[in-house]
C-alpha atoms as a PDB file:
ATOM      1  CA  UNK A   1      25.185  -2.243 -15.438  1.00  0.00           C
ATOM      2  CA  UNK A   2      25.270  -4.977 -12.767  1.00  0.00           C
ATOM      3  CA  UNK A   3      27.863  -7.553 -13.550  1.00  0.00           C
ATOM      4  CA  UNK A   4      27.377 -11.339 -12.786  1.00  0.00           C
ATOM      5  CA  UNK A   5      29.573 -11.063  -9.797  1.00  0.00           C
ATOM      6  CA  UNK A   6      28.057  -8.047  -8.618  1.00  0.00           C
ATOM      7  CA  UNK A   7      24.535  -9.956  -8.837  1.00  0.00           C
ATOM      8  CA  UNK A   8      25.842 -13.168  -6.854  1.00  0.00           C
ATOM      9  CA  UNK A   9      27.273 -11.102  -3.965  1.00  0.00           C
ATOM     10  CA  UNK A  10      24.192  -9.681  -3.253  1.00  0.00           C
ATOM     11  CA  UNK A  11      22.211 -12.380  -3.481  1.00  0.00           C
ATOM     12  CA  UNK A  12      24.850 -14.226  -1.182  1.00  0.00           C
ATOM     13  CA  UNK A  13      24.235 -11.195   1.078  1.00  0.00           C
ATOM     14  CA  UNK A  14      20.555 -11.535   1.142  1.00  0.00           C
ATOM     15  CA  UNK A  15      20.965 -15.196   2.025  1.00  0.00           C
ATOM     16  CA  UNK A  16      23.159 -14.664   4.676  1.00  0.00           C
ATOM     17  CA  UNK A  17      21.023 -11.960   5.893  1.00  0.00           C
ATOM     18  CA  UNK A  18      18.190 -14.780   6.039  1.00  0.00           C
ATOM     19  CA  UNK A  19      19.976 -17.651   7.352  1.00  0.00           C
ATOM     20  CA  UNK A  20      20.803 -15.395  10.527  1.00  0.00           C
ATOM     21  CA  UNK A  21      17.090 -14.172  10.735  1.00  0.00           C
ATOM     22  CA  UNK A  22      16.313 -17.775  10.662  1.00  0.00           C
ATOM     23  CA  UNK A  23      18.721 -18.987  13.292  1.00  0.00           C
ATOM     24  CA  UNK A  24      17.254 -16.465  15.729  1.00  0.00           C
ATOM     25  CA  UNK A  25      13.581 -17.473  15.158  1.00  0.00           C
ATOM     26  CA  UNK A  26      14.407 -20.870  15.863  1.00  0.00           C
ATOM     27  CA  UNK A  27      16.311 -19.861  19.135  1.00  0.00           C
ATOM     28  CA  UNK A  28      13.113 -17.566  19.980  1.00  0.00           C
ATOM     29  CA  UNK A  29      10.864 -20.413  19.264  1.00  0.00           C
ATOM     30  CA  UNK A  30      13.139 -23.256  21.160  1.00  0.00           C
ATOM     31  CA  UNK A  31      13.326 -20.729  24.306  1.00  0.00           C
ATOM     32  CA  UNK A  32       9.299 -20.117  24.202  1.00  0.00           C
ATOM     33  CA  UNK A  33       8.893 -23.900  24.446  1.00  0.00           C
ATOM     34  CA  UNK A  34      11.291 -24.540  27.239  1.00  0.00           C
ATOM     35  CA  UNK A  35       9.930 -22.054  29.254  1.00  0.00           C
ATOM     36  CA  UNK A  36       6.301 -23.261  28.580  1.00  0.00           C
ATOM     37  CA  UNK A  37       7.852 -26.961  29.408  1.00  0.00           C
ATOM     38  CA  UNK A  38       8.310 -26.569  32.623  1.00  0.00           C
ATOM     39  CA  UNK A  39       5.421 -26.269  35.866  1.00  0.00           C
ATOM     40  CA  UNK A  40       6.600 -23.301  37.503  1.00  0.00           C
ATOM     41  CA  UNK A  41       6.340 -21.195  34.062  1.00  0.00           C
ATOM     42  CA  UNK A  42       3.153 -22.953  33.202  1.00  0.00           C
ATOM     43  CA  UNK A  43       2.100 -21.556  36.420  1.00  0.00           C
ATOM     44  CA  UNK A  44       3.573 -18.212  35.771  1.00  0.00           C
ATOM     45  CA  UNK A  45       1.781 -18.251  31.930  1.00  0.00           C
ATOM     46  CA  UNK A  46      -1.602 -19.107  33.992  1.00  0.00           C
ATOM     47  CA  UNK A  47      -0.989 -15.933  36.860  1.00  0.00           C
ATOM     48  CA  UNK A  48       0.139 -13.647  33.757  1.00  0.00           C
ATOM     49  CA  UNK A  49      -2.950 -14.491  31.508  1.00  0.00           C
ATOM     50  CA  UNK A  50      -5.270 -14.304  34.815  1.00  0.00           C
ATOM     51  CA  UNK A  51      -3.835 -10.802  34.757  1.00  0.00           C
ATOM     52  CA  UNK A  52      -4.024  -9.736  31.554  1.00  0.00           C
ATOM     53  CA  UNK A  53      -7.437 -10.752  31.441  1.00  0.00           C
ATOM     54  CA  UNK A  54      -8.212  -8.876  34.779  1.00  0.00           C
ATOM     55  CA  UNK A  55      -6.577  -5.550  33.693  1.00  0.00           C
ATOM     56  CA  UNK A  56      -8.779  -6.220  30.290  1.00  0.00           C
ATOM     57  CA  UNK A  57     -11.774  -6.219  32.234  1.00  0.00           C
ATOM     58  CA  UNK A  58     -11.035  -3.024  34.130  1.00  0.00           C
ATOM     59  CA  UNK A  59      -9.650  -1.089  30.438  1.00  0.00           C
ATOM     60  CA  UNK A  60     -13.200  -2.085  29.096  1.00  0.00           C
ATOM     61  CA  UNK A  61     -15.154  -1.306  32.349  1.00  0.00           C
ATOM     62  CA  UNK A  62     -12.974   2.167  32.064  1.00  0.00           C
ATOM     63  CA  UNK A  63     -14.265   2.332  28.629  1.00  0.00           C
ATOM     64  CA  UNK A  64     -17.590   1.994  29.036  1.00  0.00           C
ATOM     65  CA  UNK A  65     -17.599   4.680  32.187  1.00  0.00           C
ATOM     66  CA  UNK A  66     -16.029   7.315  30.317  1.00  0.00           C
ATOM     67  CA  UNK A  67     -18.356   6.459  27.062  1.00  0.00           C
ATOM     68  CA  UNK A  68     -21.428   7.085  29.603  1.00  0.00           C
ATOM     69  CA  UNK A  69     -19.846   9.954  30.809  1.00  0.00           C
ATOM     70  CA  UNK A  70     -19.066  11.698  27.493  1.00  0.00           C
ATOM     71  CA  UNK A  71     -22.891  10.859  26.048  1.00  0.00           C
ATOM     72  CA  UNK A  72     -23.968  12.722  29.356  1.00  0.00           C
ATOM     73  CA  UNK A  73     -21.726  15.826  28.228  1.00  0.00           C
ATOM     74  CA  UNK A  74     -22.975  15.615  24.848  1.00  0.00           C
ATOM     75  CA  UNK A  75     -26.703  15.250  25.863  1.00  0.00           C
ATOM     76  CA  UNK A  76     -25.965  18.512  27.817  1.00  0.00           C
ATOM     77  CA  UNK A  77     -25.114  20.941  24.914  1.00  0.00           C
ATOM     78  CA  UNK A  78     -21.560  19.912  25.464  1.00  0.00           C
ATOM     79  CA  UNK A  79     -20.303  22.069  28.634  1.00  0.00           C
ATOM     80  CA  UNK A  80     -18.878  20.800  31.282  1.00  0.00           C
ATOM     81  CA  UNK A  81     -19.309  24.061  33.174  1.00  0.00           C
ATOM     82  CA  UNK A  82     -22.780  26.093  33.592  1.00  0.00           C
ATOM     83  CA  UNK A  83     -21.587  29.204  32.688  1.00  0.00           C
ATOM     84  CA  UNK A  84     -18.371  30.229  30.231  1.00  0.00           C
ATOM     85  CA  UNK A  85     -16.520  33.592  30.328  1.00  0.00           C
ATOM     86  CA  UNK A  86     -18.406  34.146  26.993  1.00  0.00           C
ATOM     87  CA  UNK A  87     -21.857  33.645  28.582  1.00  0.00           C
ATOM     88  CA  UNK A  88     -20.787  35.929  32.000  1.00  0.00           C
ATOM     89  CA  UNK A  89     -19.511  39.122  29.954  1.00  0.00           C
ATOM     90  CA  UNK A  90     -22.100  38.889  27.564  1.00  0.00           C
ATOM     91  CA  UNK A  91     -24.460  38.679  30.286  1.00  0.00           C
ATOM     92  CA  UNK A  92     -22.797  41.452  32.061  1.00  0.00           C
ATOM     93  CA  UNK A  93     -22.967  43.866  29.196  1.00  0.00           C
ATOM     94  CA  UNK A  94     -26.808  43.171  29.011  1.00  0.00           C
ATOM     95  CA  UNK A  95     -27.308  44.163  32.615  1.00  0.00           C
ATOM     96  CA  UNK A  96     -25.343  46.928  32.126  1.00  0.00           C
ATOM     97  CA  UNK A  97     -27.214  47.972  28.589  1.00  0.00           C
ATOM     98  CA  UNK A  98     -30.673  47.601  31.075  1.00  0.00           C
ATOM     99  CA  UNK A  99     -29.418  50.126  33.385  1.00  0.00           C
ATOM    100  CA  UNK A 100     -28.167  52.258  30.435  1.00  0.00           C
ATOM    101  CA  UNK A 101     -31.502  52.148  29.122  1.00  0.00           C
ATOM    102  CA  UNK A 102     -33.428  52.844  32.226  1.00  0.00           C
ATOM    103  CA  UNK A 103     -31.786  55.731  33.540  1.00  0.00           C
ATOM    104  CA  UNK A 104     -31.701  57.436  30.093  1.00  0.00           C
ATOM    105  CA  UNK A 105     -35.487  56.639  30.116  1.00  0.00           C
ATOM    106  CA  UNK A 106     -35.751  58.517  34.214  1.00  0.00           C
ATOM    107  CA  UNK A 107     -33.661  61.358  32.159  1.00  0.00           C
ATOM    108  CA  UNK A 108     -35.867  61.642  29.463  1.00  0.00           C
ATOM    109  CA  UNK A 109     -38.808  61.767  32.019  1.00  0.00           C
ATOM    110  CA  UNK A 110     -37.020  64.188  34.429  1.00  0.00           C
ATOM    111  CA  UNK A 111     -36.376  66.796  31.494  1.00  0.00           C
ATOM    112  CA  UNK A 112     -39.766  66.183  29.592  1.00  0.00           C
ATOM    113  CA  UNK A 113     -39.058  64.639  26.374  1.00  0.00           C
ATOM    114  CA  UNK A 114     -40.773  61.497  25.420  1.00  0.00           C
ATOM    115  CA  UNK A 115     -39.639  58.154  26.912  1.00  0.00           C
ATOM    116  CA  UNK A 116     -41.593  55.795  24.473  1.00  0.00           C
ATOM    117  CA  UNK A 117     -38.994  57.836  21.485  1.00  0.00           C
ATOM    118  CA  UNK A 118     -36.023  57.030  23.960  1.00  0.00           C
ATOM    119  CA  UNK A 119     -37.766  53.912  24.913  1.00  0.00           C
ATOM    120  CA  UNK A 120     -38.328  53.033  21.166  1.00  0.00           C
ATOM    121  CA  UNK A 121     -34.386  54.007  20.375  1.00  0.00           C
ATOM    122  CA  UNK A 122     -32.541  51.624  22.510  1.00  0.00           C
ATOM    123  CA  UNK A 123     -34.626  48.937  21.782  1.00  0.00           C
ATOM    124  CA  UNK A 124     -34.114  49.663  18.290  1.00  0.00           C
ATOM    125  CA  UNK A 125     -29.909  49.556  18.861  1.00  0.00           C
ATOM    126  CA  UNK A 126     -30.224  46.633  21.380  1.00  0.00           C
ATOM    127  CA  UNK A 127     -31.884  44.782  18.562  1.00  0.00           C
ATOM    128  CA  UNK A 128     -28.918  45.854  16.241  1.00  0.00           C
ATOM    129  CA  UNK A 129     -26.331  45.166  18.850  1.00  0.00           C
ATOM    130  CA  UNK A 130     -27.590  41.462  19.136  1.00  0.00           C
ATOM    131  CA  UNK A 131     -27.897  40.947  15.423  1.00  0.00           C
ATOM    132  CA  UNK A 132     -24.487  42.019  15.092  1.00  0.00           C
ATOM    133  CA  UNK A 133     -23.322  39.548  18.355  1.00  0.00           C
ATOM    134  CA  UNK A 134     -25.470  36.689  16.161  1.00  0.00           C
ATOM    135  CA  UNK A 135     -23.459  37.336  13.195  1.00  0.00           C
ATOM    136  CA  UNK A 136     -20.071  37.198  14.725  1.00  0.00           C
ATOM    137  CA  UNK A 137     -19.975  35.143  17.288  1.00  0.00           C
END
């Protein structure tokens, strides 16, 4: 339980506390106006806000560049690249499923079986292979 004493020191403290937060505005405030008093600051406020204003322009003009350029990206699936590692090894395992598939079918016609069955077979796994690349990819 807080005591009358206890209660008036920290409210003293808090006061205090204020009084010197106070002081130190005014002394902010008091220095801003001198400064802006005088001609060669309010020619130094002019060249700084010329500045600011200048380097504004160029953030926005930034902006704006890099906003065109990202819609462009987007507009074009997204890549910044023609071709991933993704695309290339899936690609290359195609290819390499083609020749598979015709040199078992040159086999088949060397030894005398039917190509349209072999024919028939890999088409039937290629179109298993790529439902299971759909699914997981």
């Amino acid at each position: 339980m807080t005591t009358v004493r206890q209660l008036s020191a920290s409210v003293q403290g808090i006061i205090d506390e204020l009084t010197i937060v106070t002081a130190s505005i005014t002394n902010s405030f008091n220095n801003m106006n001198t400064r802006a008093s005088t001609s060669k600051a309010q020619d130094n406020d002019i060249v700084t806000q010329s500045t600011i204003k200048n380097l504004k322009d160029q953030a926005d003009m930034v902006d704006k560049k890099f906003e065109e350029a990202e819609y462009k990206v987007q507009a074009s699936g997204g890549k910044s690249r023609k071709q991933t590692l993704q695309e290339f090894v899936i690609l290359f395992f195609f290819v390499a499923y083609a020749a598979f598939t015709i040199s078992l079918v040159l086999y088949s016609k060397a030894v005398g079986k039917s190509v349209l069955k072999t024919l028939g077979t890999m088409a039937f796994i290629l179109l298993i292979i790529v439902g299971i690349i759909i699914r997981y990819a």
